[in-house]
C-alpha atoms as a PDB file:
ATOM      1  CA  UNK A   1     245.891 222.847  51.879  1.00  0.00           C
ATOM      2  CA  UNK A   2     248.620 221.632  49.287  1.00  0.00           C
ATOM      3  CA  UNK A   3     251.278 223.680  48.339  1.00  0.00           C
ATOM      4  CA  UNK A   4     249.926 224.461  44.821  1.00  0.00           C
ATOM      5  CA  UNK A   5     246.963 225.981  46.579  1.00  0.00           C
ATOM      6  CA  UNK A   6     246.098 229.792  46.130  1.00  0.00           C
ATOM      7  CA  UNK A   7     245.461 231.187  49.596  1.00  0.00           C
ATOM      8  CA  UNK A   8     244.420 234.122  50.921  1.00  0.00           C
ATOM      9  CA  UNK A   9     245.297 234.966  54.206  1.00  0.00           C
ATOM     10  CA  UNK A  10     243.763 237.396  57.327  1.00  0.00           C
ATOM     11  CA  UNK A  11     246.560 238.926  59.070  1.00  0.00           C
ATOM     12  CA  UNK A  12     245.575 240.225  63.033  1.00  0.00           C
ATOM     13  CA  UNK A  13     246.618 240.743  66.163  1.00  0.00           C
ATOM     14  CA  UNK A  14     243.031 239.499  67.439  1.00  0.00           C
ATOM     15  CA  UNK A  15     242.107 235.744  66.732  1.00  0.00           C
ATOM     16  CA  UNK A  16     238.523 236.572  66.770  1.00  0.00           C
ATOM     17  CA  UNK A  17     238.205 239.240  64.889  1.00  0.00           C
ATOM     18  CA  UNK A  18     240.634 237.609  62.399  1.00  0.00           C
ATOM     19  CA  UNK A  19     238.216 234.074  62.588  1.00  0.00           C
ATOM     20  CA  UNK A  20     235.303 236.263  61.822  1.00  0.00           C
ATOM     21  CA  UNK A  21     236.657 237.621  58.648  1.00  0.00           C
ATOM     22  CA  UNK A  22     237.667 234.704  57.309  1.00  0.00           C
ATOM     23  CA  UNK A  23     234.459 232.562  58.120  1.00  0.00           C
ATOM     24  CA  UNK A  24     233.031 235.523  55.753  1.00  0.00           C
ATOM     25  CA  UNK A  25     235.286 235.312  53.205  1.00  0.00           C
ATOM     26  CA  UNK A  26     235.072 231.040  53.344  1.00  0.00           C
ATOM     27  CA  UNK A  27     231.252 232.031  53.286  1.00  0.00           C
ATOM     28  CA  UNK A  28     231.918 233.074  49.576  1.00  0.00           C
ATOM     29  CA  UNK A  29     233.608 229.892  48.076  1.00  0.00           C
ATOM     30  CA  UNK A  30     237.220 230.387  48.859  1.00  0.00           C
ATOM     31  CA  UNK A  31     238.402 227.688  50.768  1.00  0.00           C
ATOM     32  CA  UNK A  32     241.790 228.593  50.899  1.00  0.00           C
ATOM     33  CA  UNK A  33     241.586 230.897  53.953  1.00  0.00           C
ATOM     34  CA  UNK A  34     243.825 230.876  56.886  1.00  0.00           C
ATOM     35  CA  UNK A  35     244.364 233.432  59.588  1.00  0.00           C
ATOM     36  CA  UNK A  36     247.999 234.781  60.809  1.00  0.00           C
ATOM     37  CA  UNK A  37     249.542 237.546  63.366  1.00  0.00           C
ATOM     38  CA  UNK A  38     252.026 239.840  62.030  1.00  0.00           C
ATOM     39  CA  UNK A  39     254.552 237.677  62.976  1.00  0.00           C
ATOM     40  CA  UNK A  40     253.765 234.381  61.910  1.00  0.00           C
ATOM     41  CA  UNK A  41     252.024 234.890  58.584  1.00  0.00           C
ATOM     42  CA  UNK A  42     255.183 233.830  56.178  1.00  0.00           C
ATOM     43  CA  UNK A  43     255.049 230.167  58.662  1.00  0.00           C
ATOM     44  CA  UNK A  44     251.351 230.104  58.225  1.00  0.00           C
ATOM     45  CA  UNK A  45     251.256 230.510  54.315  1.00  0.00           C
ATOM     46  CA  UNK A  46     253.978 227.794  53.931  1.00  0.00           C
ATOM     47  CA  UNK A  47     255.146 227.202  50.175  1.00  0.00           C
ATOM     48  CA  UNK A  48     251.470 227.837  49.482  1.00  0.00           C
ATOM     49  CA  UNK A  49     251.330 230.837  46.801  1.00  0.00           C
ATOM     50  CA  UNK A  50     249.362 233.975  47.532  1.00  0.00           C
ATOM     51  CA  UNK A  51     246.002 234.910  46.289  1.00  0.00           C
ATOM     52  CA  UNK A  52     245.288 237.941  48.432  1.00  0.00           C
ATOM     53  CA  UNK A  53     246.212 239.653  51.841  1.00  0.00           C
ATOM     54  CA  UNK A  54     243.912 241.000  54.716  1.00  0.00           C
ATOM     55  CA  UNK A  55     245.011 243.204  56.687  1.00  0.00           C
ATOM     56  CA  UNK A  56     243.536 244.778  60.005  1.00  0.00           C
ATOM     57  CA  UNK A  57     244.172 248.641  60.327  1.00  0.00           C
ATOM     58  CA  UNK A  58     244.575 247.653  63.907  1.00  0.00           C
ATOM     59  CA  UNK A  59     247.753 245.904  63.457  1.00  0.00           C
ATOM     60  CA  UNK A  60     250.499 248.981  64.253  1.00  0.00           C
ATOM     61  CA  UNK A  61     251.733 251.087  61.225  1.00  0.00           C
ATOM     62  CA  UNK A  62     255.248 249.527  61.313  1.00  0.00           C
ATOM     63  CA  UNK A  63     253.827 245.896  61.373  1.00  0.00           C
ATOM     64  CA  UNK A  64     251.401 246.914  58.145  1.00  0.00           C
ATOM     65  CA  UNK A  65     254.301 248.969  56.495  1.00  0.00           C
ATOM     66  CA  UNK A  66     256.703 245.860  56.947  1.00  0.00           C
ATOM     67  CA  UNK A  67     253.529 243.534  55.703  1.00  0.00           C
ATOM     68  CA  UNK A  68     253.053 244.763  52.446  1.00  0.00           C
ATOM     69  CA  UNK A  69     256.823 245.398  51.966  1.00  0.00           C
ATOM     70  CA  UNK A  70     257.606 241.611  51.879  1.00  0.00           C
ATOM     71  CA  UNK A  71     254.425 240.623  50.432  1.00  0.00           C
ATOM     72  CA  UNK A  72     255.307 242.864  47.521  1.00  0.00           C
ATOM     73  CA  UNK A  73     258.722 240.719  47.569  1.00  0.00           C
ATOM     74  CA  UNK A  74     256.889 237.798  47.212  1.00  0.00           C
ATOM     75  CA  UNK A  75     254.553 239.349  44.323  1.00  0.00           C
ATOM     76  CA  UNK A  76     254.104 242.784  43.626  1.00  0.00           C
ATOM     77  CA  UNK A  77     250.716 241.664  42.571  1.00  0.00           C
ATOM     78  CA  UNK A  78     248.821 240.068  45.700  1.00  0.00           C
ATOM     79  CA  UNK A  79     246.253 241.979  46.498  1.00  0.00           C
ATOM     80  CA  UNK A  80     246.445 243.564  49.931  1.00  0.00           C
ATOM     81  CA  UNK A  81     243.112 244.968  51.142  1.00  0.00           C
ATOM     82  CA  UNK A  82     243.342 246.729  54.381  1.00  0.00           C
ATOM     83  CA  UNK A  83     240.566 245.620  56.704  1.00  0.00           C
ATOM     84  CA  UNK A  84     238.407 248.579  58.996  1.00  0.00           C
ATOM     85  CA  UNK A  85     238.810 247.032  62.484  1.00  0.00           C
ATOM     86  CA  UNK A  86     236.630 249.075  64.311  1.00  0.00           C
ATOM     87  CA  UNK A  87     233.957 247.346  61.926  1.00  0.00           C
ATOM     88  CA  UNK A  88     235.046 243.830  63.060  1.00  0.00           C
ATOM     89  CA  UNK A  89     235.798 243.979  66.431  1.00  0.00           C
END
């Protein structure tokens, strides 16, 4: 990825779960996928600009609160689509 790449990122506690949504989503032609925790996804998006957020309603309310707080910083226009995890566990 450069850093003028769009990405979308999948934001999860659980590595699998979070690998399986994004081999779906890279399944649809977006190659700019990457997968984060809570804590690491401003380190995994680097200077890369944001083209959408997934997020797993598994993550705790205060970590999903907090998420889509400071994405808004970063855009108030990202997309943030909150993810059923009981559907991709």
């Amino acid at each position: 990825m450069t850093g003028n790449e769009r990405l979308i990122v999948v934001v999860d506690s659980s590595y699998d779960r979070a690998n399986d949504l994004k081999d779906l989503i890279e399944f649809l032609d977006a190659p700019a996928v990457c997968i984060a925790t809570p804590g690491n996804w401003k380190s995994r998006i680097g200077d890369n600009p944001l083209a959408a957020v997934f997020l797993n309603e598994c993550i705790p309310q205060t970590d999903i609160a907090a998420l889509i707080e400071n994405v808004g910083k970063l855009d108030p226009n990202i997309p943030i689509v909150l993810v059923d995890g009981e559907r991709h566990a």
